[in-house]
C-alpha atoms as a PDB file:
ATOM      1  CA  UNK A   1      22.280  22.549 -11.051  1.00  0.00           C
ATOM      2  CA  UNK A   2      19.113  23.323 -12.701  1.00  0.00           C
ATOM      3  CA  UNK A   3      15.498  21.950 -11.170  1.00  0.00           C
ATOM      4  CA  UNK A   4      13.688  20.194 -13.554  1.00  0.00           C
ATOM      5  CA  UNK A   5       9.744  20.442 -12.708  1.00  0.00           C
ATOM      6  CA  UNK A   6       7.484  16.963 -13.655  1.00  0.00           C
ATOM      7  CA  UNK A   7       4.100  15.454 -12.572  1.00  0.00           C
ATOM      8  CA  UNK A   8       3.142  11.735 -12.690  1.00  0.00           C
ATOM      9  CA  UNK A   9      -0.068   9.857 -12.770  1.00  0.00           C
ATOM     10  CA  UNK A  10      -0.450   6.290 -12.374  1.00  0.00           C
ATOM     11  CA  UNK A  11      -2.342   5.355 -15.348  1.00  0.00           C
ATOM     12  CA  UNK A  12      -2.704   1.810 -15.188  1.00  0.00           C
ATOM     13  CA  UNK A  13      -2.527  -1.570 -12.993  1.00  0.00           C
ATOM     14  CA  UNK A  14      -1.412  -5.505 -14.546  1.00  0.00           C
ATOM     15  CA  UNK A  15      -0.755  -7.707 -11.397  1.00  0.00           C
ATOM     16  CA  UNK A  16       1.049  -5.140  -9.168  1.00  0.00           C
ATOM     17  CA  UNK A  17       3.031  -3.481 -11.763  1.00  0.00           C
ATOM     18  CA  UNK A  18       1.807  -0.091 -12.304  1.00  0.00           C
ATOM     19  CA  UNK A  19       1.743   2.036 -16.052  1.00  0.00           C
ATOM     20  CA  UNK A  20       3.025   5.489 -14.866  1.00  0.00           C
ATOM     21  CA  UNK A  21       2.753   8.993 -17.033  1.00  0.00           C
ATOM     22  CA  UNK A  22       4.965  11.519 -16.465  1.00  0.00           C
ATOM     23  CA  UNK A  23       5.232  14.630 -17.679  1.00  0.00           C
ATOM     24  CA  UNK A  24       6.419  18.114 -17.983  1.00  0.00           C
ATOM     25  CA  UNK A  25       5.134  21.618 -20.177  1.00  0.00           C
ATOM     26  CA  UNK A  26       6.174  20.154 -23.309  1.00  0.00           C
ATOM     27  CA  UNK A  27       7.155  16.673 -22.862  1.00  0.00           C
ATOM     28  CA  UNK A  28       5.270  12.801 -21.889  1.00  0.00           C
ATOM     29  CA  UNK A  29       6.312   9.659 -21.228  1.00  0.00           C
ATOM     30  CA  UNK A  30       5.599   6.640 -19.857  1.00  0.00           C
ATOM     31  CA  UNK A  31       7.361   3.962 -16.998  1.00  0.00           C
ATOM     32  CA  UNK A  32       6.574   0.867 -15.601  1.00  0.00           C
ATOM     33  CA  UNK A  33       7.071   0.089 -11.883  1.00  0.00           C
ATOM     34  CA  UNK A  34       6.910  -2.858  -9.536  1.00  0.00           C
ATOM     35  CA  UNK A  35       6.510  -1.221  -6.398  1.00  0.00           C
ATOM     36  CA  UNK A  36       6.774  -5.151  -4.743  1.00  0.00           C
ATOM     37  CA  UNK A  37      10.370  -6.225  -6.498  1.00  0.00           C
ATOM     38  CA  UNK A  38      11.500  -2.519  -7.128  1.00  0.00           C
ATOM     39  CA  UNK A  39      11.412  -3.512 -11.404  1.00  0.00           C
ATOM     40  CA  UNK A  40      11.929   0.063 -13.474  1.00  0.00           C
ATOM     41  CA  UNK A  41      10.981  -0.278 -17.040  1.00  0.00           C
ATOM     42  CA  UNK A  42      11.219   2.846 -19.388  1.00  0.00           C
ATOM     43  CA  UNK A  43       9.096   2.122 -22.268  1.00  0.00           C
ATOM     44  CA  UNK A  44       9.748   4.509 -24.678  1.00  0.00           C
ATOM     45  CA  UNK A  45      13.584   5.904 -26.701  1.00  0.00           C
ATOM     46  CA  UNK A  46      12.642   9.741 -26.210  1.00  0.00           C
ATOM     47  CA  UNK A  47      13.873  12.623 -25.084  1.00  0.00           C
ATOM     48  CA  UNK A  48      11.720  12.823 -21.688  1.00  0.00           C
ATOM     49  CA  UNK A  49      13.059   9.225 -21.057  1.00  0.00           C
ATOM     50  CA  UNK A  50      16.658   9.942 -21.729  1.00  0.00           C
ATOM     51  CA  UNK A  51      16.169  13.171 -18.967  1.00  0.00           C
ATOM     52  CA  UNK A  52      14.714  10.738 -16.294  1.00  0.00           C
ATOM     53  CA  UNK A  53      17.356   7.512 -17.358  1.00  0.00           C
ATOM     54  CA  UNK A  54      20.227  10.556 -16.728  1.00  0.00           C
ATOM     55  CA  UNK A  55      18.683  10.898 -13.031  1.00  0.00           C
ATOM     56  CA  UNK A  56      17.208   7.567 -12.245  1.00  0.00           C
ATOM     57  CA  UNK A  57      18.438   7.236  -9.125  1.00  0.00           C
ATOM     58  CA  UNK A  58      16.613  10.446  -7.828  1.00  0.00           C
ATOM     59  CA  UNK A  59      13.500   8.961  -9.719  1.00  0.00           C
ATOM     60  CA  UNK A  60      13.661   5.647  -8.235  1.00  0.00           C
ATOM     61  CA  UNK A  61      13.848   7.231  -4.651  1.00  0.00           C
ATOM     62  CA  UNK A  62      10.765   8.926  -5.106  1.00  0.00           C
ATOM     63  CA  UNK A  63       8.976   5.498  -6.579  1.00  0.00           C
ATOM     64  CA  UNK A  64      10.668   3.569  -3.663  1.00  0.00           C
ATOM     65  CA  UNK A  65       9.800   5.774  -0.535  1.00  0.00           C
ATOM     66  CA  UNK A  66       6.367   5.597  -2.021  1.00  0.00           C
ATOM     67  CA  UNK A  67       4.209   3.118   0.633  1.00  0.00           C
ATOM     68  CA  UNK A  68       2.441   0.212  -1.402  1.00  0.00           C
ATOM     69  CA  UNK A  69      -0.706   1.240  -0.583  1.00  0.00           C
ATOM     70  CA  UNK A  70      -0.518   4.256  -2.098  1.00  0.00           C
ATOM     71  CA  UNK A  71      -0.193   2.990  -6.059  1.00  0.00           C
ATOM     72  CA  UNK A  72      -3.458   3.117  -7.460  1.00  0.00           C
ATOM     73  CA  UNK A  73      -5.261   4.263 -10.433  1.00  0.00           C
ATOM     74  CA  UNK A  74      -5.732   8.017 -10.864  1.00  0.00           C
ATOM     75  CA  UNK A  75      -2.764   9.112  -8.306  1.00  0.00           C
ATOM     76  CA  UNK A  76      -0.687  11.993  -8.944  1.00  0.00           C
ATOM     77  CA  UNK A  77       1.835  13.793  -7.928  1.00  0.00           C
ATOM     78  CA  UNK A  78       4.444  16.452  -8.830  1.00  0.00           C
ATOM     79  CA  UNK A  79       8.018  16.405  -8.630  1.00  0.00           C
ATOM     80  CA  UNK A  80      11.428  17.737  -9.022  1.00  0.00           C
ATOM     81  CA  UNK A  81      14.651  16.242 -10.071  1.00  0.00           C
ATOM     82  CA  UNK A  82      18.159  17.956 -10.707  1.00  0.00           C
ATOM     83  CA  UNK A  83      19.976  17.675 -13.689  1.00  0.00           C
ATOM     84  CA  UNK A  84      23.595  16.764 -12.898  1.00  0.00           C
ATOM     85  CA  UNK A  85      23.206  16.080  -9.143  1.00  0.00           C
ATOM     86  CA  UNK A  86      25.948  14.305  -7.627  1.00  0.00           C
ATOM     87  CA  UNK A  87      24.073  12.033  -5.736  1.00  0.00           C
ATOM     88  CA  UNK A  88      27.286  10.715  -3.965  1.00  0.00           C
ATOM     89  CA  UNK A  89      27.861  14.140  -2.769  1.00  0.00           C
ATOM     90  CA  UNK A  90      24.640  14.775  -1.266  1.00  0.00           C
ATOM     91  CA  UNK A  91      24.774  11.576   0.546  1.00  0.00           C
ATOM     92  CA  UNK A  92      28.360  12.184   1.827  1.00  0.00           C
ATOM     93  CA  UNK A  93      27.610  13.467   5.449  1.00  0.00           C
ATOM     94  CA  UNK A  94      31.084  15.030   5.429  1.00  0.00           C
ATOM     95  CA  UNK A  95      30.404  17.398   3.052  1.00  0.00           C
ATOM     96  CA  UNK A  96      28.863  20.604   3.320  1.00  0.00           C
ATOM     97  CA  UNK A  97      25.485  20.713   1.617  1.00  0.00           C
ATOM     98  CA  UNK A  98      24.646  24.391   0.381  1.00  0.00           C
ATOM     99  CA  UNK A  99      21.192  25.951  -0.052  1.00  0.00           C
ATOM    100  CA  UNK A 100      21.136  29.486  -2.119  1.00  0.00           C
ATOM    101  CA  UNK A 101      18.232  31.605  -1.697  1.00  0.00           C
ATOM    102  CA  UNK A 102      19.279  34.851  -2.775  1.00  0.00           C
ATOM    103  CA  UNK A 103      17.805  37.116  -5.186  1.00  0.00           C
ATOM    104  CA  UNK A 104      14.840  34.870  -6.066  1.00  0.00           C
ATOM    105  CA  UNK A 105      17.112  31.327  -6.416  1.00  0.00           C
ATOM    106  CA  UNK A 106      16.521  27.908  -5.511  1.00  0.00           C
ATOM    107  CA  UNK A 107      20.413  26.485  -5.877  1.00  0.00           C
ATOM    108  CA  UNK A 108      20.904  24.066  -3.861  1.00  0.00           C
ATOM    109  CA  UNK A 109      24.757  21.733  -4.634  1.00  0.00           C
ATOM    110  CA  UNK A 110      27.745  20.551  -2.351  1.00  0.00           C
ATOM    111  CA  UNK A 111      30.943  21.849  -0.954  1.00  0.00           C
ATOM    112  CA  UNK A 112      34.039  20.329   0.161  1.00  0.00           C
ATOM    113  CA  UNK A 113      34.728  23.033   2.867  1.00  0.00           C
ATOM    114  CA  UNK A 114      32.310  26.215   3.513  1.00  0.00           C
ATOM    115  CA  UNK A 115      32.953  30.191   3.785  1.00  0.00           C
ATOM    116  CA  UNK A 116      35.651  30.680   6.385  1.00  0.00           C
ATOM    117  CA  UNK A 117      33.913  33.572   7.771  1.00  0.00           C
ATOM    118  CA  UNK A 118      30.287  33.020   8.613  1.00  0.00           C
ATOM    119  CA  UNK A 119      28.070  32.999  11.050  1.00  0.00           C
ATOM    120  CA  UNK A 120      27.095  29.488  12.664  1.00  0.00           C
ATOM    121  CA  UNK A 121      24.307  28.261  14.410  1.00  0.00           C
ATOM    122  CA  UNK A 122      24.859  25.234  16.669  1.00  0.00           C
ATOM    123  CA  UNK A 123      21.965  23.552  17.882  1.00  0.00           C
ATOM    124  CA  UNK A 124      21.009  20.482  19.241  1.00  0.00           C
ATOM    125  CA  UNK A 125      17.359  19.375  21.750  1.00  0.00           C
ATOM    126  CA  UNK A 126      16.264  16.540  24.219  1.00  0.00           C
ATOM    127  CA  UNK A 127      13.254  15.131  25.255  1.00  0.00           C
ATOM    128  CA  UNK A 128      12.868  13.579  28.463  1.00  0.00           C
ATOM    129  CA  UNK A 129      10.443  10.840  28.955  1.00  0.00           C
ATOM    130  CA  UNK A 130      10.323  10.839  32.454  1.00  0.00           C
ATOM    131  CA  UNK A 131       9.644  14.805  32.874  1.00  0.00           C
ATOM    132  CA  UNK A 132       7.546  14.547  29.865  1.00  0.00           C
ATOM    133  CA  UNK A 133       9.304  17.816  28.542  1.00  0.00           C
ATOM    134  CA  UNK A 134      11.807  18.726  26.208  1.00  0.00           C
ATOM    135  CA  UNK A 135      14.003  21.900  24.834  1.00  0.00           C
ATOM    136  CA  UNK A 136      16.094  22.994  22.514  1.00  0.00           C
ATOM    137  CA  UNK A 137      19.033  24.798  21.980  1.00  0.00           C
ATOM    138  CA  UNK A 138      20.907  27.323  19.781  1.00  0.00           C
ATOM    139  CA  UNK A 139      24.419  28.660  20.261  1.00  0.00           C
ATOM    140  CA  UNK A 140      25.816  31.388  17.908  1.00  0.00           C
ATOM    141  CA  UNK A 141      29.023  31.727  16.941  1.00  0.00           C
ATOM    142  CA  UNK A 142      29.548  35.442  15.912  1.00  0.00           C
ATOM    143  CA  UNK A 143      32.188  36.626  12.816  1.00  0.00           C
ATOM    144  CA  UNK A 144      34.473  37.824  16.019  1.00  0.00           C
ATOM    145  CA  UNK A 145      34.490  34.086  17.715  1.00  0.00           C
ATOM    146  CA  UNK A 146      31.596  35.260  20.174  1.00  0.00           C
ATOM    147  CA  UNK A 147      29.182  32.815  21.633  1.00  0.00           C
ATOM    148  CA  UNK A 148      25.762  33.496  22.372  1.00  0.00           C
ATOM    149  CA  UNK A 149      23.567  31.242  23.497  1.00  0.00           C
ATOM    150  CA  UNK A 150      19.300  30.832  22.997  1.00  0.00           C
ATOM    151  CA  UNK A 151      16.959  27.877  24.565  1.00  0.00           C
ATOM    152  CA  UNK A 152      13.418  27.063  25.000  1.00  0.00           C
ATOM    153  CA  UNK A 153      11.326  24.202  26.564  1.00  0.00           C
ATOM    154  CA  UNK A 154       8.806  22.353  24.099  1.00  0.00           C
ATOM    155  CA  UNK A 155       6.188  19.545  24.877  1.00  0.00           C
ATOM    156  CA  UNK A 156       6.750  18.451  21.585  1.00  0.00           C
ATOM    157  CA  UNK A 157       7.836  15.020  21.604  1.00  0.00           C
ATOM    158  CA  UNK A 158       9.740  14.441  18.319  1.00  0.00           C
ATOM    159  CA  UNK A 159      13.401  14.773  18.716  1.00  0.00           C
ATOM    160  CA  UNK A 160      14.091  15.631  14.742  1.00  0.00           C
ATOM    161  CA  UNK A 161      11.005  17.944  15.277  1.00  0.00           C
ATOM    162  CA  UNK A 162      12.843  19.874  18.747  1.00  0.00           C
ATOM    163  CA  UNK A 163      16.242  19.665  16.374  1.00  0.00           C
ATOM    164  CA  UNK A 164      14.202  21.742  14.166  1.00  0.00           C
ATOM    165  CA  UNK A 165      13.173  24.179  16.522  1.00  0.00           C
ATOM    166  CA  UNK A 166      16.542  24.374  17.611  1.00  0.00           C
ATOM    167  CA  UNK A 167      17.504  25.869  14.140  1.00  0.00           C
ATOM    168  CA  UNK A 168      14.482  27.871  13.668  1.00  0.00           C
ATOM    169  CA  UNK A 169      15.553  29.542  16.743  1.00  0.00           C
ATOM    170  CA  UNK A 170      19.191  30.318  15.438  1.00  0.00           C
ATOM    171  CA  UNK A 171      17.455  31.910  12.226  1.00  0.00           C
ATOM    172  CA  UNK A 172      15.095  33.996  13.775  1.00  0.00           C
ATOM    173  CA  UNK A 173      18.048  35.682  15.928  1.00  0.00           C
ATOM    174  CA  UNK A 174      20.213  35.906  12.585  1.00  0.00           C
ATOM    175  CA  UNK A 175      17.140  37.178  10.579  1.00  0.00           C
ATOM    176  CA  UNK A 176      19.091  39.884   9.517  1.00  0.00           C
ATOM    177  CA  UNK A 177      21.881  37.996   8.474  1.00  0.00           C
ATOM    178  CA  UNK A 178      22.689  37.021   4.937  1.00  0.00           C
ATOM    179  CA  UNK A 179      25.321  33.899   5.237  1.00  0.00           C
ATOM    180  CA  UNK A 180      25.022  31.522   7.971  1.00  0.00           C
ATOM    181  CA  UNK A 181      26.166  27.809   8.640  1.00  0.00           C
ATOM    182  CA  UNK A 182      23.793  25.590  10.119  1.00  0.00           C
ATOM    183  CA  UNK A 183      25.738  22.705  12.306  1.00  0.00           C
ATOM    184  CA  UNK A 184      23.188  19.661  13.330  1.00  0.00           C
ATOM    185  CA  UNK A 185      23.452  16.021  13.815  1.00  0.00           C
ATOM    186  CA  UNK A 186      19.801  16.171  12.360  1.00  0.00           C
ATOM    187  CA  UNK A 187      19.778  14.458   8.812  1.00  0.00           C
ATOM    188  CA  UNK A 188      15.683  15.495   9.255  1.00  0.00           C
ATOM    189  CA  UNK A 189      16.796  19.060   9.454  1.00  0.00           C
ATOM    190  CA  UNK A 190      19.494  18.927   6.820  1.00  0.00           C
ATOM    191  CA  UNK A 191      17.858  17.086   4.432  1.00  0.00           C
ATOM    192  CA  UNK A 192      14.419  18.433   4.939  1.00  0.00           C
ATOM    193  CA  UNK A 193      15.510  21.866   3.934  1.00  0.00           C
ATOM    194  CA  UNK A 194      17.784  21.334   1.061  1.00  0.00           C
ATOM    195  CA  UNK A 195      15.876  17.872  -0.699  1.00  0.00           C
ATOM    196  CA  UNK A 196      12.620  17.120   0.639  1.00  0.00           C
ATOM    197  CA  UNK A 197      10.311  20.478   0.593  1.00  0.00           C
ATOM    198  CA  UNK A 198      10.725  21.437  -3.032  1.00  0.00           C
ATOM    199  CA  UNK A 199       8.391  18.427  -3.362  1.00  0.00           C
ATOM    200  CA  UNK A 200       6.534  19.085  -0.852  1.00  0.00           C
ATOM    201  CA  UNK A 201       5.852  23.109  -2.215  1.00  0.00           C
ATOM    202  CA  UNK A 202       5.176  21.349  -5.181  1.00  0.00           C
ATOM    203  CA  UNK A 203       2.615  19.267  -3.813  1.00  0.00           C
ATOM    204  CA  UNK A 204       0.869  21.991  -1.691  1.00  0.00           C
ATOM    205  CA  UNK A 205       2.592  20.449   1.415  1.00  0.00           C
ATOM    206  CA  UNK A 206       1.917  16.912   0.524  1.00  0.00           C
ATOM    207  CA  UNK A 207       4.013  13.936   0.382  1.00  0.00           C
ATOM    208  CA  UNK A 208       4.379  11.625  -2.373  1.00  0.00           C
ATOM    209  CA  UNK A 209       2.393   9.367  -0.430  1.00  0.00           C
ATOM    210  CA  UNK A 210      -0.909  11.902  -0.908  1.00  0.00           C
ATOM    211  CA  UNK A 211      -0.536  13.029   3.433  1.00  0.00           C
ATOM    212  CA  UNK A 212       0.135  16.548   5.076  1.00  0.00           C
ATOM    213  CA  UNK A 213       4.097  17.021   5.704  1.00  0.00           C
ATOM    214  CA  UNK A 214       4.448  16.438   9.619  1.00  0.00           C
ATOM    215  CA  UNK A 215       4.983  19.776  11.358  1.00  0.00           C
ATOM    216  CA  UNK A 216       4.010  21.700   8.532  1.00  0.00           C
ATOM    217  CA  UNK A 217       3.974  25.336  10.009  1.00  0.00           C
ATOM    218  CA  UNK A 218       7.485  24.485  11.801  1.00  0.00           C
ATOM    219  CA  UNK A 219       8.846  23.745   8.098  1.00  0.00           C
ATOM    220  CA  UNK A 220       6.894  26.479   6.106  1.00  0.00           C
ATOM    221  CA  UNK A 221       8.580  28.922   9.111  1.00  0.00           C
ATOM    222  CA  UNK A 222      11.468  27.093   8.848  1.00  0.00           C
ATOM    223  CA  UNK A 223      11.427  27.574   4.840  1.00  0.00           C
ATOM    224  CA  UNK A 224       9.912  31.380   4.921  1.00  0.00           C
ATOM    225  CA  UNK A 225      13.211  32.183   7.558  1.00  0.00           C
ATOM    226  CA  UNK A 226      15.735  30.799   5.251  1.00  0.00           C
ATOM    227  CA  UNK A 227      14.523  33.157   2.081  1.00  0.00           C
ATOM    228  CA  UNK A 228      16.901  35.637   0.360  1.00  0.00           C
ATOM    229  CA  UNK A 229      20.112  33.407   2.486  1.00  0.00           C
ATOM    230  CA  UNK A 230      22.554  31.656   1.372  1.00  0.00           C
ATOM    231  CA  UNK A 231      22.460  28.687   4.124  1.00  0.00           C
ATOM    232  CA  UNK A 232      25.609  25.984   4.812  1.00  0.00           C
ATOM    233  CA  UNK A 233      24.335  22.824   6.217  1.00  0.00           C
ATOM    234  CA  UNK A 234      27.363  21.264   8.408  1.00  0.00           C
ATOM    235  CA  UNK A 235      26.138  17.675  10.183  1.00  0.00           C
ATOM    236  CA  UNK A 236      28.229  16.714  12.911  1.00  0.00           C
ATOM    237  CA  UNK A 237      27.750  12.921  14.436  1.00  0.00           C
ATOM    238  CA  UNK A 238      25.806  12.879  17.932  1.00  0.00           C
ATOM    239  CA  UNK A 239      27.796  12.457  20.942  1.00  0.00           C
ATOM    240  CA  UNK A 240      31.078  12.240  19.346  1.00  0.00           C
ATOM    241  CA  UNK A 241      32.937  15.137  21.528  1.00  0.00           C
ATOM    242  CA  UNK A 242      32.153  17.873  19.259  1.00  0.00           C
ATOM    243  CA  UNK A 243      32.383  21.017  21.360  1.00  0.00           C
ATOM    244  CA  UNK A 244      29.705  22.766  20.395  1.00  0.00           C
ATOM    245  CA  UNK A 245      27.392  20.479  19.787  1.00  0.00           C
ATOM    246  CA  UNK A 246      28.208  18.376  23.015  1.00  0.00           C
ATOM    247  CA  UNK A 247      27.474  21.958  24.670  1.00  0.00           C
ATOM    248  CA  UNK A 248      24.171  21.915  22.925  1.00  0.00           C
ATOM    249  CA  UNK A 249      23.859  18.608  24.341  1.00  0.00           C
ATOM    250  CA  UNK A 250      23.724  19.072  27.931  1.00  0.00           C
ATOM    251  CA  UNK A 251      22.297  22.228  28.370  1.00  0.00           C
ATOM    252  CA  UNK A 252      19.151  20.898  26.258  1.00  0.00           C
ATOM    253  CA  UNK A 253      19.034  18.406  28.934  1.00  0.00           C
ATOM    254  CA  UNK A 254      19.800  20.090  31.676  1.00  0.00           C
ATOM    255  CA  UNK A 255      16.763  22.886  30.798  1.00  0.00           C
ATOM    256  CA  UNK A 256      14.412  20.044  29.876  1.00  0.00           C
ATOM    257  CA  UNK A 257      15.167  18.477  33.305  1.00  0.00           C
ATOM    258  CA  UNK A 258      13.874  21.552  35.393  1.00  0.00           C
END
């Protein structure tokens, strides 16, 4: 799945629909877009339009997770889009989303069923209001069947930003481990690794809304611990019996709770 590399400027403003150019090394266009009734026009038959018509969906979730108040004259922002992504895929939590980062790649695509014999992380946090603590938790299956288990407490607050932590954690004890399944009920986590932060690089840690990612160092740690891997992304739904992750579970709440 190649990564196709663009930038965008809003150009342009008639009654709340905006004139957008977009762009790449060798190629311009130009869109309009109704960021009020969602309204897509391509305005030109050329080559750049018939690359961003083949991917419109991914296009049109960039324009639509955009915040109103951010179209105005003069904004820009850069972007990636994949040629051939199967968007269905990707948004099918029972697959298994793969993210290649071996010898200097960027691959990132979808799996029916991962490598049979890998190492997985399990990991899972809490945050408890009432102590006004949290913690996380990893547990690490080994290539024998081995678990291992690694915690820490957190005042952080955010439960998708302790689910991070969690994984971060797992990581840091597998640094010197080339394949590894990650297994989360975090869609923050999952996605934030294998769709979100190639814009954000792009963007010098931005968002397409023009603000600093949330938790940047977490995801720039997150990002620099996943280099030269080739990472499986596994989610698992909350609370729904799965061993490992119910483990995860209560001991995340039973450490935040002391």
């Amino acid at each position: 799945m190649k990564m196709m590399l663009f930038e965008m400027e809003i150009i342009e403003e008639n009654c709340g629909t905006y004139k957008i150019k977009i762009k790449d090394d060798k190629l311009r266009t130009e869109i309009l877009f109704s960021p009020d009734d969602k309204k897509l026009i391509f305005l030109r038959n050329d080559e750049l339009t018939e690359i961003l018509k083949q991917n419109e969906y991914q296009l049109r979730k960039i324009l639509h997770n955009k915040r109103r108040d951010t179209y105005y004259e003069g904004f820009t922002v850069k972007f990636a889009l994949r040629s051939k992504k199967d968007v269905a895929a990707f948004n099918d939590r029972s697959k298994i989303v793969i993210l290649d980062k071996r010898k200097g790649k960027y691959d990132s695509y979808v799996v029916n069923q991962g490598e049979k014999n890998i190492y997985k992380i399990y990991t899972d946090g809490s945050f408890l209001e009432r102590k006004g603590k949290g913690a996380y938790v990893a547990i690490i299956k080994d290539l024998n069947g081995e678990y291992s288990f690694y915690s820490g407490k957190t005042n952080e607050k955010s439960s998708s930003l302790i689910e991070l932590l969690a994984a971060i954690k797992g990581l840091e004890v597998l640094k010197n481990i080339e394949k590894i399944r990650i297994v989360t009920d975090s869609q923050y986590v999952r996605k934030g690794l294998t769709e979100w932060i190639v814009n954000w690089k792009l963007n010098d840690w931005h968002t397409a809304n023009g603000e600093k990612v949330k938790h940047i160092e977490y995801w720039k740690k997150f990002d620099r611990l996943t280099d030269n891997k080739y990472i499986e992304f596994e989610w698992v739904k909350a609370h729904s019996n799965h061993f490992e992750n119910t483990l995860c579970d209560l001991y995340a709440k039973e450490i935040a709770g002391k």
